[in-house]
Protein backbone atom coordinates (compact mmCIF):
# COMPACT_ATOMS: atom_id res chain seq x y z
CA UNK A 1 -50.16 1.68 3.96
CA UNK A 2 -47.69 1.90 0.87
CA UNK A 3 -46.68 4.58 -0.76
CA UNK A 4 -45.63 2.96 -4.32
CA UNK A 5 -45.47 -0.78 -4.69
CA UNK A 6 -42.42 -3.21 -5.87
CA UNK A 7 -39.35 -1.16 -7.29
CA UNK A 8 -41.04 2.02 -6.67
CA UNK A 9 -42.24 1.65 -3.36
CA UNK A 10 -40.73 6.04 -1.66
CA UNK A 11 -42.54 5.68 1.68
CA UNK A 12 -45.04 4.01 4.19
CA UNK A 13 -48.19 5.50 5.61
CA UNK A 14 -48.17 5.71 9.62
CA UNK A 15 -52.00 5.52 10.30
CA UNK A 16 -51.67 6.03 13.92
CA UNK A 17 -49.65 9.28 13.46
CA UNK A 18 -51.59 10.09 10.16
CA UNK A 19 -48.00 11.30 8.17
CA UNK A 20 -46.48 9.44 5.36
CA UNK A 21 -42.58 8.59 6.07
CA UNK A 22 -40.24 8.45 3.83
CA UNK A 23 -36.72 6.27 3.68
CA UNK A 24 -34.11 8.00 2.16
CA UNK A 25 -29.81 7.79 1.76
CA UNK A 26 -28.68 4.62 0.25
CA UNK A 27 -29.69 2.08 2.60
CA UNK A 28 -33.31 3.90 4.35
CA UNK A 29 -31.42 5.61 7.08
CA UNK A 30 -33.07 9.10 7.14
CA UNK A 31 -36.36 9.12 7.82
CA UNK A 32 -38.39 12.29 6.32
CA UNK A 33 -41.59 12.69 7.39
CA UNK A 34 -44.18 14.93 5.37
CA UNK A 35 -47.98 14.87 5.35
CA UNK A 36 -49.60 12.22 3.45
CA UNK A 37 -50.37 12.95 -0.49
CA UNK A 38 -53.41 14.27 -1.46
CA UNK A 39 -54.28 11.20 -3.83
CA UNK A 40 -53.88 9.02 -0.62
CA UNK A 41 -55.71 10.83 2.22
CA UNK A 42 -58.93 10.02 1.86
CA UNK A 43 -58.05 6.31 1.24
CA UNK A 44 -56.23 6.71 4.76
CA UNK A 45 -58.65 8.48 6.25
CA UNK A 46 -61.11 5.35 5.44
CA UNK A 47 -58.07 2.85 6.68
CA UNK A 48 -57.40 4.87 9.93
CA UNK A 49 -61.54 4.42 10.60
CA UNK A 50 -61.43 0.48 9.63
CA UNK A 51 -58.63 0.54 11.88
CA UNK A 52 -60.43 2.42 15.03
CA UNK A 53 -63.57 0.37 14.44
CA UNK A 54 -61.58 -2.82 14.35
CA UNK A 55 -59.95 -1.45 17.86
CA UNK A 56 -63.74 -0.89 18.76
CA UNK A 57 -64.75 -3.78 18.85
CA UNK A 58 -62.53 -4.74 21.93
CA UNK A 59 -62.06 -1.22 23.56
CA UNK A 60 -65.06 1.05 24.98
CA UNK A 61 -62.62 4.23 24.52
CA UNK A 62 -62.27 3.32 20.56
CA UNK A 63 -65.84 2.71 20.07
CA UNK A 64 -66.46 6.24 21.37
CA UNK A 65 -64.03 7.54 18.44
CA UNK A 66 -65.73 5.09 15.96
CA UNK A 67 -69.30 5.61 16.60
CA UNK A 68 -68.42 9.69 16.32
CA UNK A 69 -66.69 8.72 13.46
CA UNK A 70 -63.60 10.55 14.73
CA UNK A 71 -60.10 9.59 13.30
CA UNK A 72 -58.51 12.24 15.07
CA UNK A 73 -57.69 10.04 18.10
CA UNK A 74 -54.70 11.44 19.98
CA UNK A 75 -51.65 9.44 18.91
CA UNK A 76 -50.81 8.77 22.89
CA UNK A 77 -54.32 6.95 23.25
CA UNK A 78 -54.25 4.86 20.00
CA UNK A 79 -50.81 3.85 21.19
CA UNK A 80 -52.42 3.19 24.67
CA UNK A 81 -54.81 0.97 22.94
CA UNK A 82 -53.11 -1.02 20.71
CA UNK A 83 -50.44 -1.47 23.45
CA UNK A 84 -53.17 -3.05 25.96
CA UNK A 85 -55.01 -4.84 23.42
CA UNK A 86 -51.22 -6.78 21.96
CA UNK A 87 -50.26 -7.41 25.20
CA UNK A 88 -53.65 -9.05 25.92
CA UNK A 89 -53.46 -11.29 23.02
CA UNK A 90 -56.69 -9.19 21.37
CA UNK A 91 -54.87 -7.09 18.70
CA UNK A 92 -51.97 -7.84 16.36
CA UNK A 93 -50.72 -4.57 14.96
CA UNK A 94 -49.13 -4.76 11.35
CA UNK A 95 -46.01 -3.14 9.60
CA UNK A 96 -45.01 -2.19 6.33
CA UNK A 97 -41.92 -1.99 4.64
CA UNK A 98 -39.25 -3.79 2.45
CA UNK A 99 -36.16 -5.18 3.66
CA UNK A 100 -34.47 -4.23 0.33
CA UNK A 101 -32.76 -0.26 1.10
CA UNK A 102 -34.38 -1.29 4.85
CA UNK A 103 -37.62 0.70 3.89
CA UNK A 104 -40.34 0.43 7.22
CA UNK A 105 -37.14 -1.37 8.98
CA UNK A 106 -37.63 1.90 11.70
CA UNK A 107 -41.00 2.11 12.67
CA UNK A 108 -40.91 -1.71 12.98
CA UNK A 109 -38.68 -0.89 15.82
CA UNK A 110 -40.31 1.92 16.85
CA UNK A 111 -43.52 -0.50 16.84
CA UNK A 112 -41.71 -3.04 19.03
CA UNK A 113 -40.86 -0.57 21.62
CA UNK A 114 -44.25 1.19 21.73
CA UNK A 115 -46.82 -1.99 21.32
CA UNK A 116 -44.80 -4.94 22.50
CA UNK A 117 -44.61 -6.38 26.12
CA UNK A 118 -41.23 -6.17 28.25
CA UNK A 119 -40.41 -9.46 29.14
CA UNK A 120 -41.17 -8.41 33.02
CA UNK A 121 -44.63 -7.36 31.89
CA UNK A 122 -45.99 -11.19 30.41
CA UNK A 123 -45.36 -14.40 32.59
CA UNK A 124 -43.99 -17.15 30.95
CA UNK A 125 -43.83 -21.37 31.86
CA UNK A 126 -42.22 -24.09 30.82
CA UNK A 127 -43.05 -27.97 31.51
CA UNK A 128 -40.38 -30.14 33.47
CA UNK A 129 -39.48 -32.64 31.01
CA UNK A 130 -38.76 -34.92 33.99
CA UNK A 131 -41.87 -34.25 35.78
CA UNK A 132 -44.32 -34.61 32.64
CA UNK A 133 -46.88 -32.01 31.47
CA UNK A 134 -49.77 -32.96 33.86
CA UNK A 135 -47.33 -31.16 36.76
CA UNK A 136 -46.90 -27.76 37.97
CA UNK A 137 -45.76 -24.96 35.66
CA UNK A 138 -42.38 -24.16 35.95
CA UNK A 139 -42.28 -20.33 35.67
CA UNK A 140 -39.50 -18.17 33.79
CA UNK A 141 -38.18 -15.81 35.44
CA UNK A 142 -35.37 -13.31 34.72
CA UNK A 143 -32.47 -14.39 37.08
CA UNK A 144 -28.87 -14.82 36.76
CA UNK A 145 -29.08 -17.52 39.60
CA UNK A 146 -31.82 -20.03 37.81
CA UNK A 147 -30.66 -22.82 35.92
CA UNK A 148 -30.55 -21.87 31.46
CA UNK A 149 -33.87 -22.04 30.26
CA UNK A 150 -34.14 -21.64 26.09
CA UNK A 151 -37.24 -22.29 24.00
CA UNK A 152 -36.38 -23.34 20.42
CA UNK A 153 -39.70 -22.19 18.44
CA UNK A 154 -38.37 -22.30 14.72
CA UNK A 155 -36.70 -24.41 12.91
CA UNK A 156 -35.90 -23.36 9.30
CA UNK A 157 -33.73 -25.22 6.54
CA UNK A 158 -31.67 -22.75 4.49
CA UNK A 159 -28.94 -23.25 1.76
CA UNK A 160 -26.42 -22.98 4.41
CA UNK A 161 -27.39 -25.64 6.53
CA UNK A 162 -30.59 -26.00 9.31
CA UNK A 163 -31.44 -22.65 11.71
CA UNK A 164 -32.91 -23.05 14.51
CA UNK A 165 -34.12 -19.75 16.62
CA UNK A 166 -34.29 -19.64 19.70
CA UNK A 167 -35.33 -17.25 22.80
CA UNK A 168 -33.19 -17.62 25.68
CA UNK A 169 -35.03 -16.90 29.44
């Protein structure tokens, strides 16, 4: 949640941790983190709960917290959660920030590490363009000795000519 919007946008609220962080020094690099303002915490109070019941739906342990209507979950099990629940495809946690003075640019990271699979933990395949897609997956694995495998899954058109992104197995 924002603290501040546009131009005046000091700080982000961490609803998992409950604490409002801060982005300071000229380009966000110092991180203060303070308890959330009084004219916000009972608007995050009612987030955190949308958020737990929303985690409810799709996690026994969560519904226990929601149907108490408990929204002091202990940080290591919300992170549990949300982990399991990303990494199963059921939950898609959200950040907030601004890339101008790299404002939420941190716990985006932060959120990568903690939520996000390691490529060893998800299985990915590819299709044998010489075998056609009604054949056997080929699998990607993580291995100096396989052939290059790269998925291009973006192509975007900027002033400066066409980008493509790519991930590289």
């Amino acid at each position: 949640m924002n603290i501040g919007v546009e131009n005046g946008l000091n700080g982000v609220v961490d609803l998992v941790l409950m604490k409002a962080l801060y982005f300071d020094g000229d380009s966000g690099e110092n991180i203060r983190v303070e308890e959330i303002p009084d004219n916000l915490k009972d608007f995050c109070i009612e987030k955190k709960l949308e958020l737990i019941g929303t985690l409810a739906e799709i996690d026994e342990e969560m519904e226990e917290f929601y149907m108490e209507e408990d929204y002091n979950v202990p940080v290591d099990v919300m992170k549990a959660c949300i982990r399991k629940h990303t990494i199963a495809l059921n939950f898609c946690p959200v950040f907030l920030g601004s890339a101008f003075k790299n404002k939420g640019v941190q716990p985006l990271l932060d959120g990568v590490v903690d939520y996000l699979p390691n490529p060893k933990e998800v299985s990915n395949f590819a299709y044998d363009p010489k075998k056609g897609e009604d054949d056997d997956k080929v699998p990607m694995e993580i291995n100096n000795k396989k052939p290059f495998v790269g998925l291009a899954f973006k192509l975007e058109e900027t002033q400066y000519g066409q980008l493509t992104w790519i991930r590289i197995y």
